[in-house]
N, C-alpha and C. Protein backbone atom coordinates (compact mmCIF):
# COMPACT_ATOMS: atom_id res chain seq x y z
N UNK A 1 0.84 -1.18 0.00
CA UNK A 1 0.00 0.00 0.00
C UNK A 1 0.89 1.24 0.00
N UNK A 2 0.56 2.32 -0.82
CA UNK A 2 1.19 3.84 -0.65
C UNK A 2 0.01 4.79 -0.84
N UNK A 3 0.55 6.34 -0.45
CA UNK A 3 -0.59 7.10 -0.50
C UNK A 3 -1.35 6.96 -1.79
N UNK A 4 -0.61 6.75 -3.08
CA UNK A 4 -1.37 6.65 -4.61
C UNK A 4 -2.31 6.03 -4.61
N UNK A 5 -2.60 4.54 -3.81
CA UNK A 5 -3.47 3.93 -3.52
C UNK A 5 -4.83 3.92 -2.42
N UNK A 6 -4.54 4.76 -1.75
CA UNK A 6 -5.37 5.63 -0.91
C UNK A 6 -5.89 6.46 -1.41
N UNK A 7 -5.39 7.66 -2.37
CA UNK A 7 -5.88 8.68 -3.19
C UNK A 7 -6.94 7.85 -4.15
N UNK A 8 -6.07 6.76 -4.71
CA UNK A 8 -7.63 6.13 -5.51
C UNK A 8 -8.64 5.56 -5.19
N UNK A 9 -8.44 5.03 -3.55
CA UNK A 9 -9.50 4.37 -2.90
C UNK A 9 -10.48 5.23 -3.20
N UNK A 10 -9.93 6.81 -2.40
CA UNK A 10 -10.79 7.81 -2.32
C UNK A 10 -11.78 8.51 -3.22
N UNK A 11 -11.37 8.26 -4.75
CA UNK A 11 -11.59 8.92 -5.66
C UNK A 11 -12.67 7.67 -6.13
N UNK A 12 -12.42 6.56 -6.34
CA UNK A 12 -13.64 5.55 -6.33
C UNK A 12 -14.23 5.34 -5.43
N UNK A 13 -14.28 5.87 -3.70
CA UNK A 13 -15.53 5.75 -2.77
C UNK A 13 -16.24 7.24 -3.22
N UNK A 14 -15.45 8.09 -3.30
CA UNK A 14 -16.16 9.29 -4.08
C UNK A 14 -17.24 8.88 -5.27
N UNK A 15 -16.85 8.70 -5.95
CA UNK A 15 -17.28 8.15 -7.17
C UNK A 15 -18.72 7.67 -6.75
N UNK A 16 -18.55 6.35 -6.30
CA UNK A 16 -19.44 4.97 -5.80
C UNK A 16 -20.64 5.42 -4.95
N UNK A 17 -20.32 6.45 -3.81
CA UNK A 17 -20.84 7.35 -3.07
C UNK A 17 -21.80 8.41 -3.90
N UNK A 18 -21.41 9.25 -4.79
CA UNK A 18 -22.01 10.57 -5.48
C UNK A 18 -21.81 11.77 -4.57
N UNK A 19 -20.92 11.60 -4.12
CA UNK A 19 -20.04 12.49 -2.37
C UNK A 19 -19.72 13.95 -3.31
N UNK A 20 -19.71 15.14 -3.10
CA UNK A 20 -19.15 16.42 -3.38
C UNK A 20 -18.08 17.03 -2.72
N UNK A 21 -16.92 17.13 -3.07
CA UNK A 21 -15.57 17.45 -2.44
C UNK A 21 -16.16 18.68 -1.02
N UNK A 22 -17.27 19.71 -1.85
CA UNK A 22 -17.28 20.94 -0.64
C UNK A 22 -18.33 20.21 0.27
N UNK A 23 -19.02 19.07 0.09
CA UNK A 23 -19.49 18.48 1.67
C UNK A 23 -18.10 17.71 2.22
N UNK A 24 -17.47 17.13 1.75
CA UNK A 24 -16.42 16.48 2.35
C UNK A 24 -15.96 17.55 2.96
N UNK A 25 -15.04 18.45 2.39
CA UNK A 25 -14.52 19.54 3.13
C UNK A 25 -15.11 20.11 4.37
N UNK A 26 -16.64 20.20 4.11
CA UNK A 26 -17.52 20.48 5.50
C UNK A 26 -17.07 19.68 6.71
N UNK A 27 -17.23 18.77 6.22
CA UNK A 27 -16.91 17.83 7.21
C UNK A 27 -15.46 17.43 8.31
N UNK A 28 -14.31 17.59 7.54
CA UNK A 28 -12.94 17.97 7.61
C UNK A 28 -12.90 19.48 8.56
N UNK A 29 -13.42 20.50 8.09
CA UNK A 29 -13.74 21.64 8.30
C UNK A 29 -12.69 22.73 8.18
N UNK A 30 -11.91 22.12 6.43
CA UNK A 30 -11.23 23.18 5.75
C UNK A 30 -12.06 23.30 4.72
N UNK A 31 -11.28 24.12 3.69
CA UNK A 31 -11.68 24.89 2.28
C UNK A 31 -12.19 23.52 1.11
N UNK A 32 -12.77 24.04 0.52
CA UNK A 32 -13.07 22.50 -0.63
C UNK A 32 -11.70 22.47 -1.75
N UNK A 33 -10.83 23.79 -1.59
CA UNK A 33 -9.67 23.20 -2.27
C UNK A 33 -8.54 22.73 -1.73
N UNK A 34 -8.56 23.02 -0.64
CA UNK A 34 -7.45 22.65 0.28
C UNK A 34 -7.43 20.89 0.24
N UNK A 35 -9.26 20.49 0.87
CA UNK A 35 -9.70 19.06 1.29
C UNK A 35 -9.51 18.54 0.14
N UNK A 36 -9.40 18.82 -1.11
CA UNK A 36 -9.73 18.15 -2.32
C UNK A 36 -8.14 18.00 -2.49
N UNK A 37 -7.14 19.07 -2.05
CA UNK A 37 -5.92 18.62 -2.74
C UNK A 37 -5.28 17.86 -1.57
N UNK A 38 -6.06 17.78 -0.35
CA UNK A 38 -5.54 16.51 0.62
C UNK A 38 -5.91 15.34 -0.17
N UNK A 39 -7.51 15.33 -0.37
CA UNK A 39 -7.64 14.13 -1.05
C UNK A 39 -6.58 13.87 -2.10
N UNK A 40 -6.65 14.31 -3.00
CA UNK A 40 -5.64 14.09 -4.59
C UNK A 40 -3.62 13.57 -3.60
N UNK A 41 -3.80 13.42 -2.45
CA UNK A 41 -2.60 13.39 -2.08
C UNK A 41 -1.77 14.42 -2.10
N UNK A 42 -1.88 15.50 -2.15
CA UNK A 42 -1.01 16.82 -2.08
C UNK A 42 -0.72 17.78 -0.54
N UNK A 43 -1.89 16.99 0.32
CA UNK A 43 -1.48 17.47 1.48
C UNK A 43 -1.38 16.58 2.47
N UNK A 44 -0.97 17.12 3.75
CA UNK A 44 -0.77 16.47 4.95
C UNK A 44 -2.58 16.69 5.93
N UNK A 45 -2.74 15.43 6.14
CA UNK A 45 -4.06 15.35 7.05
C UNK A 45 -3.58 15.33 8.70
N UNK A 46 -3.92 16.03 9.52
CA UNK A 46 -3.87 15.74 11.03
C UNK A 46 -4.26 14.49 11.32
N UNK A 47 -4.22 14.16 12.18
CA UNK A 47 -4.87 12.82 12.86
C UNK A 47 -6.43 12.76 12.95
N UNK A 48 -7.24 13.52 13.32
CA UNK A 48 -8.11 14.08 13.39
C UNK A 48 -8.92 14.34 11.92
N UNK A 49 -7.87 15.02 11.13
CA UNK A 49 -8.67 14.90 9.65
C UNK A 49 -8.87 13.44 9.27
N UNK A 50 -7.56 12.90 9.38
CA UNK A 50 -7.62 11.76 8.82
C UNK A 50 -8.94 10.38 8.99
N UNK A 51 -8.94 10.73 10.80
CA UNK A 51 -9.81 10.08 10.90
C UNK A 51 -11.18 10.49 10.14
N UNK A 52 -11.75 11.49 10.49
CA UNK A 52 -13.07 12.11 9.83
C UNK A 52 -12.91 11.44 7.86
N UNK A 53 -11.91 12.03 7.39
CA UNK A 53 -12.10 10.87 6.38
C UNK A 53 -11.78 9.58 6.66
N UNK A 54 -11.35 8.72 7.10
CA UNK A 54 -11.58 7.45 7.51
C UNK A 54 -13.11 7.17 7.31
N UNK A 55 -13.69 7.94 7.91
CA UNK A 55 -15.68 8.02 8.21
C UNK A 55 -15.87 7.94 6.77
N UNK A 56 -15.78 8.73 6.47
CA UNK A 56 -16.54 9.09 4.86
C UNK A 56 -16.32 8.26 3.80
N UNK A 57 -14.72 8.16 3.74
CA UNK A 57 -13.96 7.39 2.71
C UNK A 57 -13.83 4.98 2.97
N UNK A 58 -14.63 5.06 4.40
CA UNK A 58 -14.10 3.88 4.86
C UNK A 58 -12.59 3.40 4.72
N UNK A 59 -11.90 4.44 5.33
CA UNK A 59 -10.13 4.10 5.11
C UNK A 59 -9.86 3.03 6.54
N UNK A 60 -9.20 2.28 6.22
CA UNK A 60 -8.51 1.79 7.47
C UNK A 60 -7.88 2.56 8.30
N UNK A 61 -7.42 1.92 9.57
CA UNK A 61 -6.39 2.92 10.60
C UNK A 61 -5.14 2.62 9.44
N UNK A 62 -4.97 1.77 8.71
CA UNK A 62 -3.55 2.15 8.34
C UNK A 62 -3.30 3.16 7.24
N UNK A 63 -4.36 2.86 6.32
CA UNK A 63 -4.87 3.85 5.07
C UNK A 63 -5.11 5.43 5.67
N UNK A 64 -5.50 5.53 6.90
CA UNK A 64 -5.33 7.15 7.53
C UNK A 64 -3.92 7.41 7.80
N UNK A 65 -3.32 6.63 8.21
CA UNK A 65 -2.03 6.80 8.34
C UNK A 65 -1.36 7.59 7.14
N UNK A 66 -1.48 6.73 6.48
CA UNK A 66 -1.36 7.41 4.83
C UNK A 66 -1.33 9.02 3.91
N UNK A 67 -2.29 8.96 5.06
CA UNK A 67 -2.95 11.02 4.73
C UNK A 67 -2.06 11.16 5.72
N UNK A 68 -1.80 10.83 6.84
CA UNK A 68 -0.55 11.97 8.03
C UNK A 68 0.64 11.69 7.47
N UNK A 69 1.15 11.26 6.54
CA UNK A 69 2.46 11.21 5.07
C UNK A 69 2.94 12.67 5.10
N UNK A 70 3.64 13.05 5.16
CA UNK A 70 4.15 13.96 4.12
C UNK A 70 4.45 13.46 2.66
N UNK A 71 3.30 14.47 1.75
CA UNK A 71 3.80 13.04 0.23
C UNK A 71 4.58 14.17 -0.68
N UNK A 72 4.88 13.48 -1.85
CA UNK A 72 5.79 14.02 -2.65
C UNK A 72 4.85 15.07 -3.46
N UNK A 73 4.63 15.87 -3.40
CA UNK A 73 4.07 17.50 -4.08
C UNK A 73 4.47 17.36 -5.63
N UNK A 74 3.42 17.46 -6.13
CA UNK A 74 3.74 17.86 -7.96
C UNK A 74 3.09 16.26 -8.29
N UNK A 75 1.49 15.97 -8.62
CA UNK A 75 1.04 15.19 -9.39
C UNK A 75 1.22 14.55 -10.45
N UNK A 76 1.28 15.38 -11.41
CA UNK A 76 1.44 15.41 -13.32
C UNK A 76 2.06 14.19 -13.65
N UNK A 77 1.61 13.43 -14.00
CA UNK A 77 1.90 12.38 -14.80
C UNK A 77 3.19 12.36 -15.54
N UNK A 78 3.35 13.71 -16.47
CA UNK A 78 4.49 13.96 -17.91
C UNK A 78 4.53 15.67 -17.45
N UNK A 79 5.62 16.30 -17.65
CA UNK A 79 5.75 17.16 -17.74
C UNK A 79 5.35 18.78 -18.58
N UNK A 80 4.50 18.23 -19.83
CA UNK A 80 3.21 19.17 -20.32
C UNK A 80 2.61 18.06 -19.74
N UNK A 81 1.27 19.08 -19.27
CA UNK A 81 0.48 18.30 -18.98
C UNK A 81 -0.85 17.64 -20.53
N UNK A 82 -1.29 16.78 -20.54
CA UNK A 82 -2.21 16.24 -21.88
C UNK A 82 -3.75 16.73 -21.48
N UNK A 83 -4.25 16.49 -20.19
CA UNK A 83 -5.31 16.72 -19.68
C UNK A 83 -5.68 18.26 -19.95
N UNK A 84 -6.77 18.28 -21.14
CA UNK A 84 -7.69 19.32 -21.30
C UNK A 84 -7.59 20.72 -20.11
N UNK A 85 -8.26 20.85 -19.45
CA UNK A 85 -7.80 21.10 -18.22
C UNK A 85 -6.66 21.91 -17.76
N UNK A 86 -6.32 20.71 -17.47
CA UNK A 86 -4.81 21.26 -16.69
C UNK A 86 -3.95 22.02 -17.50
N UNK A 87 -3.60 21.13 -19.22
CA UNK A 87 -2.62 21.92 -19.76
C UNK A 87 -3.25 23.38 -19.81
N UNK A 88 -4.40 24.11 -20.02
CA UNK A 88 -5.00 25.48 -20.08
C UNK A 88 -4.47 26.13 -19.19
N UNK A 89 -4.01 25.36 -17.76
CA UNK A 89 -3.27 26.61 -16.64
C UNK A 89 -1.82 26.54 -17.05
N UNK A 90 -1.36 25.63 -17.93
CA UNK A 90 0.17 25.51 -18.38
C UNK A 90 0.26 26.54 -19.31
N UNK A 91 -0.76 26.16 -20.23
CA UNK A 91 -0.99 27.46 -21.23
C UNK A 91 -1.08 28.91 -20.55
N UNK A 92 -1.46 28.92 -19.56
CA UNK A 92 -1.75 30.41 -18.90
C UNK A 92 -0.25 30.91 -18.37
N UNK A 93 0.30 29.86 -18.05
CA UNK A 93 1.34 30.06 -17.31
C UNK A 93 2.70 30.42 -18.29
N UNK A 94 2.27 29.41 -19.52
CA UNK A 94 3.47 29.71 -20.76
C UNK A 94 2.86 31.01 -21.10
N UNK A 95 2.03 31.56 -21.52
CA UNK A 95 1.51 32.97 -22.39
C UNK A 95 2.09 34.23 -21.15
N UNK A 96 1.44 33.94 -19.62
CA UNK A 96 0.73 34.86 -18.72
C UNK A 96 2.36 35.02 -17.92
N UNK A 97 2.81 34.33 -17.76
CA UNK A 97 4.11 33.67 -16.61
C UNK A 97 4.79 34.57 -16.64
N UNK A 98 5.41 35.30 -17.91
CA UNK A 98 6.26 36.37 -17.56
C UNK A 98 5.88 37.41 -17.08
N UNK A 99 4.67 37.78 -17.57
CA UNK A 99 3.69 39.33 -17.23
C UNK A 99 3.24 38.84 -15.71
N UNK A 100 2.96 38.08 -15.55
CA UNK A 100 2.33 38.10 -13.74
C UNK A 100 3.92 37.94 -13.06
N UNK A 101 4.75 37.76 -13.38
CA UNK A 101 6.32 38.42 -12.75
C UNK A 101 6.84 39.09 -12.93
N UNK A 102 6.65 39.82 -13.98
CA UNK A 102 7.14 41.66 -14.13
C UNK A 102 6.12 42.38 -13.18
N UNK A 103 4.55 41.70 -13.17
CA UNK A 103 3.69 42.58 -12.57
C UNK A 103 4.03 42.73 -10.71
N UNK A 104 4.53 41.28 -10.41
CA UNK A 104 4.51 41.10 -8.91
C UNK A 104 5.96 41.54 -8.86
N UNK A 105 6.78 41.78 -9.28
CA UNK A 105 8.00 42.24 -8.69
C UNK A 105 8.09 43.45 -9.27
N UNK A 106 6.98 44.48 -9.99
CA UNK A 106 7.19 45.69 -9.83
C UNK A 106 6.22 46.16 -8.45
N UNK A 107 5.45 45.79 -8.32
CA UNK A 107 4.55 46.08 -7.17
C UNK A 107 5.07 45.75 -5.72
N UNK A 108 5.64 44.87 -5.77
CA UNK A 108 6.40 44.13 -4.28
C UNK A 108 8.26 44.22 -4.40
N UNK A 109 8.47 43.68 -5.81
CA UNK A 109 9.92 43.66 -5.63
C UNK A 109 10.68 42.33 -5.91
N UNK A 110 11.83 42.32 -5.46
CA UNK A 110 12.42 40.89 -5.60
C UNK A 110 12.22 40.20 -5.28
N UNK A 111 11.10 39.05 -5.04
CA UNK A 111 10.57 37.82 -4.37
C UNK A 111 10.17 36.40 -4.86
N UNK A 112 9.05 35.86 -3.93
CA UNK A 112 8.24 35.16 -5.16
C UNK A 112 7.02 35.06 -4.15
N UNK A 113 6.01 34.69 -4.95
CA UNK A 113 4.60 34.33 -4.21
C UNK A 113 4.63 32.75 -3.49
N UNK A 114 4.51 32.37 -2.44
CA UNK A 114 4.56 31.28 -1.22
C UNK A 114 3.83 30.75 -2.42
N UNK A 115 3.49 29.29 -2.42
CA UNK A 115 2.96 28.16 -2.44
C UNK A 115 2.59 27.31 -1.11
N UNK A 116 2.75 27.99 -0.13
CA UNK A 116 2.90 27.20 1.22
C UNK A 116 1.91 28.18 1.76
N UNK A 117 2.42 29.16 2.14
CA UNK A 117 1.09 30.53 2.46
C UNK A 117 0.41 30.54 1.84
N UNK A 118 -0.34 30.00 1.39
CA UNK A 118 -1.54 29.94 0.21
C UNK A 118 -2.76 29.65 0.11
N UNK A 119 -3.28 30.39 -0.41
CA UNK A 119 -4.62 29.63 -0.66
C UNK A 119 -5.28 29.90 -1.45
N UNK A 120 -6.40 29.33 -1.93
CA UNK A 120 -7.48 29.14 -3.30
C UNK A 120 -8.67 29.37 -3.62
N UNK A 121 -9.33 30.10 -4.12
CA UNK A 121 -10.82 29.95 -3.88
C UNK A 121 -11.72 29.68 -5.70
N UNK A 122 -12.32 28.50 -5.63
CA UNK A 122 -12.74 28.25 -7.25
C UNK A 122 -14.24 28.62 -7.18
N UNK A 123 -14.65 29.54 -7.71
CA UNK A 123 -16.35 29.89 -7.92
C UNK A 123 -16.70 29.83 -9.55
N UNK A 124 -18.08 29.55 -9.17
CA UNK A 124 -18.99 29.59 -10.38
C UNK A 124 -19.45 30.95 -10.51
N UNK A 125 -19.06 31.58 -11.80
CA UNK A 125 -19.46 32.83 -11.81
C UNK A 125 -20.54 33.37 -13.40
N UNK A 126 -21.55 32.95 -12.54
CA UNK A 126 -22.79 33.17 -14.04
C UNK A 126 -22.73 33.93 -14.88
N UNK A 127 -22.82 34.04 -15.90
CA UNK A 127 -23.11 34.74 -16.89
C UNK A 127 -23.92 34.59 -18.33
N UNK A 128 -24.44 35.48 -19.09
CA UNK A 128 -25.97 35.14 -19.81
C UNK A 128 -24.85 34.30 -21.18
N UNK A 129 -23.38 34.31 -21.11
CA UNK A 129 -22.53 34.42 -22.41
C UNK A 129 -22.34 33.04 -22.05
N UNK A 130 -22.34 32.20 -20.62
CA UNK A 130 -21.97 31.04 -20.82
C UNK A 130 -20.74 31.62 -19.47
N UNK A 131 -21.30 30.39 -18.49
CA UNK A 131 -20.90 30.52 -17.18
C UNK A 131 -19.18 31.01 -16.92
N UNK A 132 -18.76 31.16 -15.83
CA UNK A 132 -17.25 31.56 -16.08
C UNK A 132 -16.68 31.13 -14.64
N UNK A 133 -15.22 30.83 -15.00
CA UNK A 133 -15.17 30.02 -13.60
C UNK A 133 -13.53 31.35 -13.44
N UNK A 134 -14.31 31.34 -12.01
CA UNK A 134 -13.37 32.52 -11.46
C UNK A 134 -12.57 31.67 -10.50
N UNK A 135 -10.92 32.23 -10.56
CA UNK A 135 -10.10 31.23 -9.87
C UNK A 135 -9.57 32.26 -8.66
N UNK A 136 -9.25 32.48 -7.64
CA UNK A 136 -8.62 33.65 -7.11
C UNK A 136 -7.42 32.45 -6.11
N UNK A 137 -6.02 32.97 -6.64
CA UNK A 137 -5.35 32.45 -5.84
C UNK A 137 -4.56 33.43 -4.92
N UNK A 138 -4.03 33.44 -3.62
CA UNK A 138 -3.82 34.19 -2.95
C UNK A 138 -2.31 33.90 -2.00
N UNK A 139 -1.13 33.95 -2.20
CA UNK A 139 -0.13 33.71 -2.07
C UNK A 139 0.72 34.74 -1.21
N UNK A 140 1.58 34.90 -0.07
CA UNK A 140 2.20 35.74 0.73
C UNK A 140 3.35 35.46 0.06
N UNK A 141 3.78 37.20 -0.52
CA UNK A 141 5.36 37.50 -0.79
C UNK A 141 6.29 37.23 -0.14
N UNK A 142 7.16 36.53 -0.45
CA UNK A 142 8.23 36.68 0.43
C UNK A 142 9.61 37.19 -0.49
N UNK A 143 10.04 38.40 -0.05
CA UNK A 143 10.78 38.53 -0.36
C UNK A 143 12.30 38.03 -0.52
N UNK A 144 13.33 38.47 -1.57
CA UNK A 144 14.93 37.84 -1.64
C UNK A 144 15.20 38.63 -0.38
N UNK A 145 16.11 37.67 0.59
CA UNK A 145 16.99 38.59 1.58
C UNK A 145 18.89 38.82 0.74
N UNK A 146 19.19 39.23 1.29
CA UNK A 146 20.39 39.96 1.18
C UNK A 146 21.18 39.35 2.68
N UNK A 147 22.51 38.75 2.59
CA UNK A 147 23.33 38.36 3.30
C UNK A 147 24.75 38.49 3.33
């Protein structure tokens, strides 16, 4: 057994269930992107989380164990990503990547935006043109020190 196999338990009791990541998250009682990228294996679960999914997910005590992992960060299969989807934020990132770092290091300076301080918020945002999905990610600067 490894976390990969736990992540898929999860994703087929999800499945099997008809479960919604933001009731799971309710339940956990973090963010639905945070809980969702615990689920996907990207984060660390407390003991406490773990158990509460244990409940939901029917994980074993050892399969919770699993979520209190520190796991290896960075999913992606291949390095472009193929998935519809995903490659579109690669695409954003190849087109957008330089301009959102000229933009944040003229405004702040020499740094970079945390991935660790972070956080996410994904909404449905209506519109008569055909719905729009608003992403807001929210990251603490940390600046280069000097030594």
């Amino acid at each position: 057994m490894n976390r990969m196999d736990v992540t898929e338990k999860i994703i087929s009791t999800k499945v099997s269930k008809g479960l919604k990541w933001e009731d799971v998250a309710k339940k956990v009682g973090e963010s639905k992107e945070w809980t969702t990228a615990l689920c996907m294996g990207q984060m660390t679960a407390t003991a406490a989380q773990a158990k509460t999914l244990g409940k939901i997910f029917g994980l074993t005590a050892d399969e919770q164990k699993w979520l209190q992992v520190v796991p290896y960060k960075g999913s992606l299969p291949t390095p472009v990503p193929t998935d519809p989807l995903i490659y579109r934020w690669y695409e954003i990132v190849s087109v957008y990547g330089t301009t959102i770092k000229e933009l944040i290091h003229e405004e702040f300076g020499d740094g970079i935006m945390s991935a660790i301080d972070f956080s996410m918020d994904i909404q449905r945002q209506a519109d008569p043109k055909g719905d729009r999905v608003n992403v807001v990610l929210s990251g603490k600067f940390l600046p280069y020190k000097t030594y």
